[in-house]
Protein backbone atom coordinates (compact mmCIF):
# COMPACT_ATOMS: atom_id res chain seq x y z
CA UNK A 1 92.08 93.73 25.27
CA UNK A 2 90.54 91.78 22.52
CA UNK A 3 87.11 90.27 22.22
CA UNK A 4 87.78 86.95 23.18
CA UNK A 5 89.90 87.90 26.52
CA UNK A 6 87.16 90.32 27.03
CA UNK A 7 84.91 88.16 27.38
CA UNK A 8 86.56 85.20 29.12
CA UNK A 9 86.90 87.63 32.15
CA UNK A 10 82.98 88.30 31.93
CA UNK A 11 82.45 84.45 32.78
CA UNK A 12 81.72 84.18 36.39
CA UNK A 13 84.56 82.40 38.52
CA UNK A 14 82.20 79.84 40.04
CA UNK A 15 81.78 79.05 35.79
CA UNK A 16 85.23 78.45 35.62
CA UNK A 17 85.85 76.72 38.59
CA UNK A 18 82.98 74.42 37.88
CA UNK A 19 85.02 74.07 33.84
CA UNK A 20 88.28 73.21 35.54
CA UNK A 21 86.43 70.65 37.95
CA UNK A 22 84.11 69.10 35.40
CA UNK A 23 87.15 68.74 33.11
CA UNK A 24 89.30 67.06 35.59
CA UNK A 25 86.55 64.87 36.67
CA UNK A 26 85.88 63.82 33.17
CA UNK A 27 89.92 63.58 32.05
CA UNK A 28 90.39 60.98 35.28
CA UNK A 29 92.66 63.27 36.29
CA UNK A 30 90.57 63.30 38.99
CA UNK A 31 89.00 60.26 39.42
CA UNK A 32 85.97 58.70 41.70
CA UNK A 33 86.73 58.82 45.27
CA UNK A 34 88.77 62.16 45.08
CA UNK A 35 88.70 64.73 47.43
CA UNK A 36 88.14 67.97 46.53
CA UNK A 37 89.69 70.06 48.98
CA UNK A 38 88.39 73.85 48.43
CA UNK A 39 91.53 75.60 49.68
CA UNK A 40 93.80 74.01 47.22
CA UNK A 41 91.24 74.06 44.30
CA UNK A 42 91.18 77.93 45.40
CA UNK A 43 94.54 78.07 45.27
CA UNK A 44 95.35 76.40 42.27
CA UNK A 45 93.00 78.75 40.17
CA UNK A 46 93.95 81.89 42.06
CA UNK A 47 90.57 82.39 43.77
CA UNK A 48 89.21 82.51 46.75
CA UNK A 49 87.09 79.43 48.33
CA UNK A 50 83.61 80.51 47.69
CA UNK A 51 83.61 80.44 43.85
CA UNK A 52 85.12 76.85 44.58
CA UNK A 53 82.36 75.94 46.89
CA UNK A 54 79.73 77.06 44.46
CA UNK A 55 80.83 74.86 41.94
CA UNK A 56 81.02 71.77 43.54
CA UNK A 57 77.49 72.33 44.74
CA UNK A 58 76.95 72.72 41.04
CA UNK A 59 78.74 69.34 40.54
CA UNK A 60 76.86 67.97 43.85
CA UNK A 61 73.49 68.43 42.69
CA UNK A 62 74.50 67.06 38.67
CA UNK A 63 75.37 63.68 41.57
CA UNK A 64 79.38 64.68 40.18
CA UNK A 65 80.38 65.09 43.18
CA UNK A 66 79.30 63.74 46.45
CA UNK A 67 79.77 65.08 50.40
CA UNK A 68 80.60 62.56 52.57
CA UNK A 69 80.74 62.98 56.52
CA UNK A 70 84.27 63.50 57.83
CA UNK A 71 85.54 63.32 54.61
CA UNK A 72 84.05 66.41 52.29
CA UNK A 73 83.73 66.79 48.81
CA UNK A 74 84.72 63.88 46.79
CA UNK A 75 83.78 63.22 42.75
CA UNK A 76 81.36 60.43 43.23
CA UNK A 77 82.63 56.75 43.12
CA UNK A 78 81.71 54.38 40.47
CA UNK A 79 79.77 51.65 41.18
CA UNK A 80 76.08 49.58 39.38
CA UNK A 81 73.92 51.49 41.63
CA UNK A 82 75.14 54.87 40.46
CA UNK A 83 75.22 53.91 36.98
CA UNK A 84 71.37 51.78 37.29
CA UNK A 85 70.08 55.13 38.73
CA UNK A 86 71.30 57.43 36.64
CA UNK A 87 70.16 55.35 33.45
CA UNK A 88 67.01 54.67 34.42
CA UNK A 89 66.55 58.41 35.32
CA UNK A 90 67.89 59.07 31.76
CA UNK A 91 65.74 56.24 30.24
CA UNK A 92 62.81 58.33 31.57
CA UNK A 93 63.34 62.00 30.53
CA UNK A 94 65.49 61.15 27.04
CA UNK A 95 62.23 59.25 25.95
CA UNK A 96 59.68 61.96 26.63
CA UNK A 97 61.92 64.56 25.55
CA UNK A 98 62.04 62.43 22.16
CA UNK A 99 58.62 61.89 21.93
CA UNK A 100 57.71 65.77 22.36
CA UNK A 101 60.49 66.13 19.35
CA UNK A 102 59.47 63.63 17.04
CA UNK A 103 56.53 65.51 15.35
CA UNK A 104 58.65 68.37 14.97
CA UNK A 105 61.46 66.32 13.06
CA UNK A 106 62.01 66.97 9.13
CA UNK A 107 62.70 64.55 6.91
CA UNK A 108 66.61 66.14 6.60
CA UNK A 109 67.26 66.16 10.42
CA UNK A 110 65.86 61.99 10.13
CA UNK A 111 68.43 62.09 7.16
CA UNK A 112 71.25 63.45 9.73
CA UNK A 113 70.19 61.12 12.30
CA UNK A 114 70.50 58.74 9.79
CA UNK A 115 74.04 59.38 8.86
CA UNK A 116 75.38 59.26 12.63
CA UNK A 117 73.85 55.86 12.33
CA UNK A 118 75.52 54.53 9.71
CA UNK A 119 79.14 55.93 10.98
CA UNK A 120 78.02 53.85 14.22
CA UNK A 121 77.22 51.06 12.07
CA UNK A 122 81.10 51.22 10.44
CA UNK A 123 82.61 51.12 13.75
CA UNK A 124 80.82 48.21 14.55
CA UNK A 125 82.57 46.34 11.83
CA UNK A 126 85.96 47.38 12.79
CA UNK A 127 87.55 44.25 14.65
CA UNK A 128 87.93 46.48 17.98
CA UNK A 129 85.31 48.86 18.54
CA UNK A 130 86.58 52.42 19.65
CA UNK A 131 83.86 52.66 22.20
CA UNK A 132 84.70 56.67 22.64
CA UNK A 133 84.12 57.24 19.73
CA UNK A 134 81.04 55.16 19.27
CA UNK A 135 79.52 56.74 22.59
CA UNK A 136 80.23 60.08 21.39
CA UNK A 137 78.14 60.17 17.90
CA UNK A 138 76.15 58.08 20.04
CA UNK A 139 74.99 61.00 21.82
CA UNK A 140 74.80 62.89 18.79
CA UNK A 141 72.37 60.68 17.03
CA UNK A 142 70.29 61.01 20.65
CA UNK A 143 70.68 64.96 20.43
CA UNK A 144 69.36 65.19 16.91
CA UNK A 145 66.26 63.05 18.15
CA UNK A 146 65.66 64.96 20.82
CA UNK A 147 66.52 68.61 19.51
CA UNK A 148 62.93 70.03 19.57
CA UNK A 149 61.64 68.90 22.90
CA UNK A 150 59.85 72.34 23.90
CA UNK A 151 60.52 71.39 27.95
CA UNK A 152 63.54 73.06 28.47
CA UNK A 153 63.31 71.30 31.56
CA UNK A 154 63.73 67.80 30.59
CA UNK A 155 65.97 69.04 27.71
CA UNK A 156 68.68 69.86 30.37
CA UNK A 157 67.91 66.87 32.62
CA UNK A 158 68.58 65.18 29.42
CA UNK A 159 72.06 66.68 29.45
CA UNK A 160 72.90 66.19 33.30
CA UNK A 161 72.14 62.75 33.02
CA UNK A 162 75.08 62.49 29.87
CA UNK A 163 77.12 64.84 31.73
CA UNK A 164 76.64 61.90 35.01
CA UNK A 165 77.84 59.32 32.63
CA UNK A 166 80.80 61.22 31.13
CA UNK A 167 82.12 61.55 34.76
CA UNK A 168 81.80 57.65 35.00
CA UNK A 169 84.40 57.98 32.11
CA UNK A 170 83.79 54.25 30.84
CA UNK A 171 82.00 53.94 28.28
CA UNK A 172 79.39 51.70 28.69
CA UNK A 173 80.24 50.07 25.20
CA UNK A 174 83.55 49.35 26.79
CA UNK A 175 82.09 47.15 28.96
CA UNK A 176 80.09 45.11 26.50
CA UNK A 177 81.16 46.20 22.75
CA UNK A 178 78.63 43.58 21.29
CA UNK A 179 75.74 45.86 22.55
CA UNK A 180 76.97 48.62 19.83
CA UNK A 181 75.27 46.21 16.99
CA UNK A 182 71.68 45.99 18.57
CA UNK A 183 72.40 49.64 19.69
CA UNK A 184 72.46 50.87 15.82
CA UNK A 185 69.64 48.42 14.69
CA UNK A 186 67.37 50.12 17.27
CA UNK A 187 67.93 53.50 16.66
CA UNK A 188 67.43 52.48 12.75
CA UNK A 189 63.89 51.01 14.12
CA UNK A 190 63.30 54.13 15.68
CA UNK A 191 63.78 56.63 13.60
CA UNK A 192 61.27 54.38 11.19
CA UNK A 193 58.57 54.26 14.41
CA UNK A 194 58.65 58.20 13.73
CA UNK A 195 59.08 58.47 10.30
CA UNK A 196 55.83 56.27 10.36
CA UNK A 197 53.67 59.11 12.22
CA UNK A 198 53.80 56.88 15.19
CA UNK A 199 52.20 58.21 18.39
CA UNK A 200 54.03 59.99 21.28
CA UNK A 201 53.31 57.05 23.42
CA UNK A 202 55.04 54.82 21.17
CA UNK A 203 57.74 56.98 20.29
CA UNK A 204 58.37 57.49 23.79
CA UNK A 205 57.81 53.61 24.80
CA UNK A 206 60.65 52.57 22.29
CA UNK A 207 63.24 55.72 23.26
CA UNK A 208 63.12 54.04 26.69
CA UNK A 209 63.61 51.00 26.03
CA UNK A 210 66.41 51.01 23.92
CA UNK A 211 67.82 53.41 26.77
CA UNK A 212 67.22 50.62 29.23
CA UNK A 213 67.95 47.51 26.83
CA UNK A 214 71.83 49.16 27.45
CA UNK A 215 71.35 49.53 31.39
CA UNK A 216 70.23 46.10 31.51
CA UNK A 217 73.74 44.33 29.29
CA UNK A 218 76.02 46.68 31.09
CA UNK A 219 74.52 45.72 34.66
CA UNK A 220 74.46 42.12 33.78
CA UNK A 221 78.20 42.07 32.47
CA UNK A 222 79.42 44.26 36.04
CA UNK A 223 77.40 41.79 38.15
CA UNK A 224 78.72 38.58 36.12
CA UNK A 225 82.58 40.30 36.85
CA UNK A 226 82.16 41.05 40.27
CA UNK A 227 81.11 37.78 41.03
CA UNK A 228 84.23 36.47 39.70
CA UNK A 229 86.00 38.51 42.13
């Protein structure tokens, strides 16, 4: 057997159960509202149902997936309140988690930071944005930021919260692509706040707010849609 089958059967099957799910859910293959019925997720993978049911409790407690009387499992449906929750919760722990980093930065990781940036900044100018792209080095530019947070805690609340939004699968850029130019302009202003010695408290003031500056566009934009409904 060679070393990488080897050790693809030491990954527990509730790991790859929750892989297959999480991929799915983030694909659209299987999208908000859809049931996840253990026997057939059991069946499909070629396990029995209680690595299946541990991973959806995985997904359940990331607020993936959601149990809903009479119904079951079912990936959680998309709607403002989800998405207002989860980035205010994100606003919150991504801007301590920075501010715990930002004294720890060097001046090359600022330079990497700086580089995402200015990719962002190209998209910007292209006549359509490619919002998946754009959210992706998005989260890149956020990861260098936050990279030496020593709460391992908040680190990986950090990364639930993203993982949350990837199973929304829209980009929030999608829904208002003229956010993506104030987007880049404040992460150029704060990676100057830390390159100026700034305190946590101010580091951590502006991380938030540019976090919630986004919630605030996107919410506006779904609210100003549904009432056209």
């Amino acid at each position: 057997m060679s070393a990488a089958a080897s050790a693809a059967t030491e990954i527990p099957k509730s790991q790859q159960a929750y892989n297959y799910l999480r991929e799915r859910i983030t694909s659209g293959a299987f999208g908000p509202g859809y049931r996840l019925v253990l026997g057939q997720i059991a069946m499909e993978l070629g396990f029995s149902t209680v690595p299946v049911r541990e991973a959806i409790r995985m997904l359940e407690a990331e607020g993936v997936v959601t149990f809903v009387h009479n119904v079951g499992a079912q990936v959680t449906m998309l709607n403002s309140d989800v998405y207002h929750e989860t980035m205010e919760t994100l606003s919150l722990v991504e801007g301590f988690a920075t501010a715990k980093s930002a004294p720890h930065l060097t001046a090359s990781e600022l330079s990497e930071a700086r580089e995402i940036n200015a990719k962002m900044r190209e998209l910007t100018e292209s006549p359509q944005l490619n919002a998946a792209e754009f959210t992706k080095l998005n989260r890149q530019f956020h990861a260098v930021l936050f990279q030496h947070c020593d709460n391992s805690h908040v680190s990986d609340l950090v990364r639930r919260g993203w993982h949350r939004l990837e199973t929304m699968r829209e980009s929030s850029f999608s829904y208002v692509p003229g956010r993506s130019t104030d987007s880049v302009a404040e992460h150029e202003a704060l990676i100057a706040l830390i390159e100026s010695g700034a305190s946590e408290a101010e580091v951590e003031t502006q991380a938030r707010q540019h976090r919630l500056n986004t919630m605030h566009v996107v919410l506006a934009t779904l609210e100003e849609k549904e009432a056209k409904r």
